[in-house]
Protein backbone atom coordinates (compact mmCIF):
# COMPACT_ATOMS: atom_id res chain seq x y z
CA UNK A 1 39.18 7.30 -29.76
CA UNK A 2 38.50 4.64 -26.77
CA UNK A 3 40.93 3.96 -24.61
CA UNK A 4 39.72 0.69 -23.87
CA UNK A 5 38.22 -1.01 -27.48
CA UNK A 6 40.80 1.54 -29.83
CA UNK A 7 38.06 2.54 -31.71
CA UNK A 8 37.35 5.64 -33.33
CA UNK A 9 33.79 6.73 -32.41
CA UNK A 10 31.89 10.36 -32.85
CA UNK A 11 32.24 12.47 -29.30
CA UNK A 12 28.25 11.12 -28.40
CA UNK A 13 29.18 8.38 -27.77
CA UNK A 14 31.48 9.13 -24.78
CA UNK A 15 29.91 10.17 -21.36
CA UNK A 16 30.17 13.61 -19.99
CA UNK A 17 33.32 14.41 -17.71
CA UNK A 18 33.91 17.95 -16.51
CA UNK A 19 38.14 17.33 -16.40
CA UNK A 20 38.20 14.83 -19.59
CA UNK A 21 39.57 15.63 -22.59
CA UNK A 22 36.93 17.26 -24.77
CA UNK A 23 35.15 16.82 -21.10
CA UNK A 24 34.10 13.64 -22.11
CA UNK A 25 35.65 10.13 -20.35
CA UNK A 26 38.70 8.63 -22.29
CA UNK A 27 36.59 5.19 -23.15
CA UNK A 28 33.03 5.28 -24.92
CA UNK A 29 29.86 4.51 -23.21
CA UNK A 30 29.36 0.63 -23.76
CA UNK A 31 33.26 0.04 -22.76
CA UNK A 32 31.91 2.43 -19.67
CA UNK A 33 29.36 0.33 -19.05
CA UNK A 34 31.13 -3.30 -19.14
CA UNK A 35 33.77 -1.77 -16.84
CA UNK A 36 31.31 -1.18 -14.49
CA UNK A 37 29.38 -3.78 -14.83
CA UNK A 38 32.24 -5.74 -13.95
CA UNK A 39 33.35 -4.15 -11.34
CA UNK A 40 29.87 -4.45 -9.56
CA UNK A 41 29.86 -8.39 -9.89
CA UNK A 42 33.57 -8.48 -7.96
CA UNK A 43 32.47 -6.06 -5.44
CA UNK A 44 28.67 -6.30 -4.61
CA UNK A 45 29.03 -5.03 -1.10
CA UNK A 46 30.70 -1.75 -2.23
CA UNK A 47 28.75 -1.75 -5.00
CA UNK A 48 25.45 -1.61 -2.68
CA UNK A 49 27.05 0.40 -0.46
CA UNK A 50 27.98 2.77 -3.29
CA UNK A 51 23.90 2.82 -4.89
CA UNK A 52 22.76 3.16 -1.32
CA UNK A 53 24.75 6.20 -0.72
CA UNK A 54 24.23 7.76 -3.98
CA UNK A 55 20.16 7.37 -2.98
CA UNK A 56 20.34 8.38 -0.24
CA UNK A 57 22.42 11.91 -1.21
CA UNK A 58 19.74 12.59 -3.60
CA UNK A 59 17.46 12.14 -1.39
CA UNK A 60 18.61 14.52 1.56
CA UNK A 61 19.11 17.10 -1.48
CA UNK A 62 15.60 16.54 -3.07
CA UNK A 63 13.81 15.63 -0.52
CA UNK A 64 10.54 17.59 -1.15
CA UNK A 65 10.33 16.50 -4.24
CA UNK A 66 10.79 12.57 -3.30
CA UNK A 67 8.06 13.10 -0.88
CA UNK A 68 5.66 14.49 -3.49
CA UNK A 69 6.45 11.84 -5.58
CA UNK A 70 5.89 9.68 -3.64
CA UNK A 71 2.71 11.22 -2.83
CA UNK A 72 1.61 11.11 -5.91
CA UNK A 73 2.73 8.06 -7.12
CA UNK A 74 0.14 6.12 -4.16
CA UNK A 75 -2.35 8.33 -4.97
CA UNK A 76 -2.51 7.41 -8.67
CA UNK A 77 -1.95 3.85 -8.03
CA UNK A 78 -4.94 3.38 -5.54
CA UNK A 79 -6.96 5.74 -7.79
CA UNK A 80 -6.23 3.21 -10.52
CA UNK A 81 -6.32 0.17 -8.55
CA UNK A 82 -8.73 0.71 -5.60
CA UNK A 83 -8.98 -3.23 -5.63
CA UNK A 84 -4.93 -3.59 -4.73
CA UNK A 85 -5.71 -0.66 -2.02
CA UNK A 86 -8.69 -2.98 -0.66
CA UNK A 87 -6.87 -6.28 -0.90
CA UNK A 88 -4.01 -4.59 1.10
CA UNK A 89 -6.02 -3.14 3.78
CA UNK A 90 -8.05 -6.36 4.32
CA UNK A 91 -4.15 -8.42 4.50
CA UNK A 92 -2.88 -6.25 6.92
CA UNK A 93 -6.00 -5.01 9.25
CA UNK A 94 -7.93 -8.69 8.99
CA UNK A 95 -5.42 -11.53 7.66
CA UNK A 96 -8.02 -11.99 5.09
CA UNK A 97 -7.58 -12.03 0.96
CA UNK A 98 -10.37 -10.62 -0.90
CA UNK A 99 -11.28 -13.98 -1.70
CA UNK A 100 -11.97 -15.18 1.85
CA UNK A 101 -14.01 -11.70 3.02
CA UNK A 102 -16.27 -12.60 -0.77
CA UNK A 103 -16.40 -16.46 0.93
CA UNK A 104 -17.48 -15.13 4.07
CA UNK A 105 -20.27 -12.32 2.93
CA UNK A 106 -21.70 -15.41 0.66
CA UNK A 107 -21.89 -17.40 3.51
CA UNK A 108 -23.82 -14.67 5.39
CA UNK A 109 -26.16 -14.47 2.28
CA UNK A 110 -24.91 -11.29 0.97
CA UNK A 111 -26.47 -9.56 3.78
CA UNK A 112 -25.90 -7.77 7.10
CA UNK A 113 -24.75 -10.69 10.18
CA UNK A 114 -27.08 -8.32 12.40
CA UNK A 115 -29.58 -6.62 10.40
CA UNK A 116 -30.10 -9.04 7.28
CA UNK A 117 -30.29 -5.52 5.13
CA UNK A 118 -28.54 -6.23 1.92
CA UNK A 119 -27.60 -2.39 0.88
CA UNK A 120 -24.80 -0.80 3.36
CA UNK A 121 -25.13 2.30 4.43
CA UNK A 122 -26.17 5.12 1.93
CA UNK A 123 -23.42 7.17 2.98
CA UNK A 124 -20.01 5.72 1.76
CA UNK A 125 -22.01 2.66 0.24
CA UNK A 126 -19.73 -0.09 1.33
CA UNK A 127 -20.06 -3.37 4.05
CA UNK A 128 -17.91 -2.82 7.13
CA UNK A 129 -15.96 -6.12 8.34
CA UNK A 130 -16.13 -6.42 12.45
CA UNK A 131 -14.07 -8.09 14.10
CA UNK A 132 -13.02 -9.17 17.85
CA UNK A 133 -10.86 -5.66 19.13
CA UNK A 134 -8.97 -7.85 21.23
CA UNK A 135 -8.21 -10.81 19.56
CA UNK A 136 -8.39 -9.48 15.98
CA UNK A 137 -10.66 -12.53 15.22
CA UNK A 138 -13.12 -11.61 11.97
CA UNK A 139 -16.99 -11.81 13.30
CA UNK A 140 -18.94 -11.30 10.24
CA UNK A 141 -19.49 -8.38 7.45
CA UNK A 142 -21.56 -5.72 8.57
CA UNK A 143 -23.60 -2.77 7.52
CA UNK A 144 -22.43 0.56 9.15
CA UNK A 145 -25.29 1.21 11.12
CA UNK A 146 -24.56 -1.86 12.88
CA UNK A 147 -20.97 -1.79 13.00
CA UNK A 148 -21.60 1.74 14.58
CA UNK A 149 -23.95 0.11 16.99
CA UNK A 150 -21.25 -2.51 18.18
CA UNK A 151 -18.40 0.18 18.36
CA UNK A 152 -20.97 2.48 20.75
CA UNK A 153 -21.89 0.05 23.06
CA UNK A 154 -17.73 -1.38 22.80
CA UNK A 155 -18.80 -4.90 21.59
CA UNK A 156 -19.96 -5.50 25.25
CA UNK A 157 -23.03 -7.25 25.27
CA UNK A 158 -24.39 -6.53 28.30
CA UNK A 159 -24.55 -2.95 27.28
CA UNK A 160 -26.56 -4.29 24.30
CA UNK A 161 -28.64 -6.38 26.54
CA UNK A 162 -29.23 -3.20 28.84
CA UNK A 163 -30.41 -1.46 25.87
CA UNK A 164 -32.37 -4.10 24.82
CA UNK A 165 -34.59 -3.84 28.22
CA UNK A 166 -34.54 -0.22 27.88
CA UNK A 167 -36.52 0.04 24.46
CA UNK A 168 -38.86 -2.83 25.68
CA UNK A 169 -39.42 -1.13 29.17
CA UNK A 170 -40.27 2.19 26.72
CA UNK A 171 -41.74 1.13 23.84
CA UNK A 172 -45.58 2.29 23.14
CA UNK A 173 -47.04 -1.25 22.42
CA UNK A 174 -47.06 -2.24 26.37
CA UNK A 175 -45.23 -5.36 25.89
């Protein structure tokens, strides 16, 4: 029988307690339940306090397994989602939604800013977006042969400019 409602109910319906009688709790789960509940709207600080504890105990004592969870759990998700992975990435690197990096490739003409090729590279098959190291400003979308190119000569352009004259002075025309 609850203690709480005075009903008779079956023993399933009582939560597990290792020093109750019957080692169950003296009132049955939903009277549980709106005891607690109650007691968590006139004490939400404790209450918090309480969860945050409780999480964090489990935690310390399972933490491998958290971890791998966790592990798993992004892996799955961007496996599934690759487009909430992307969208992500592009927020946090560039300040840019997916929307504004499609806005500026169509403004480019769907091509490489540099090279005007419209296939990236062969290799991971995917445009590269550059942007300003030191101000974090977006330049353009890129393929990766000429995002490479940037990086090696460390977006200076007189290095580019150098290199420029150097394949001129070389080249087999005579120009």
């Amino acid at each position: 029988m609850c203690t709480s409602c005075l009903k008779l109910k079956p023993l399933d319906e009582f939560f597990n307690h290792p020093s109750g009688l019957y080692k169950r709790t003296p009132t049955c789960k939903p009277c549980t339940e709106t005891k607690n509940d109650e007691w968590k709207k006139n004490n939400p600080e404790r209450a918090r306090e309480t969860a945050n504890q409780r999480s964090k105990r489990y935690y310390q004592t399972n933490i491998d397994q958290c971890r791998e969870r966790g592990r798993s759990y992004h892996k799955e998700r961007n496996a599934k989602f690759p487009e909430l992975k992307r969208a992500a990435r592009l927020k946090e690197k560039y300040g840019l939604t997916p929307g504004a990096w499609q806005a500026l490739f169509d403004a480019q003409g769907k091509r490489c800013a540099i090279c005007k090729t419209d296939t990236p590279d062969q290799v991971n098959a995917k445009w590269d977006t550059d942007h300003d190291h030191s101000t974090g400003k977006v330049r353009g979308i890129l393929c990766s042969h000429c995002n490479r190119l940037l990086g090696a000569a460390r977006d200076d352009a007189s290095v580019l400019l150098a290199a420029i004259t150097y394949l001129e002075d070389h080249s087999d025309d005579g120009a």
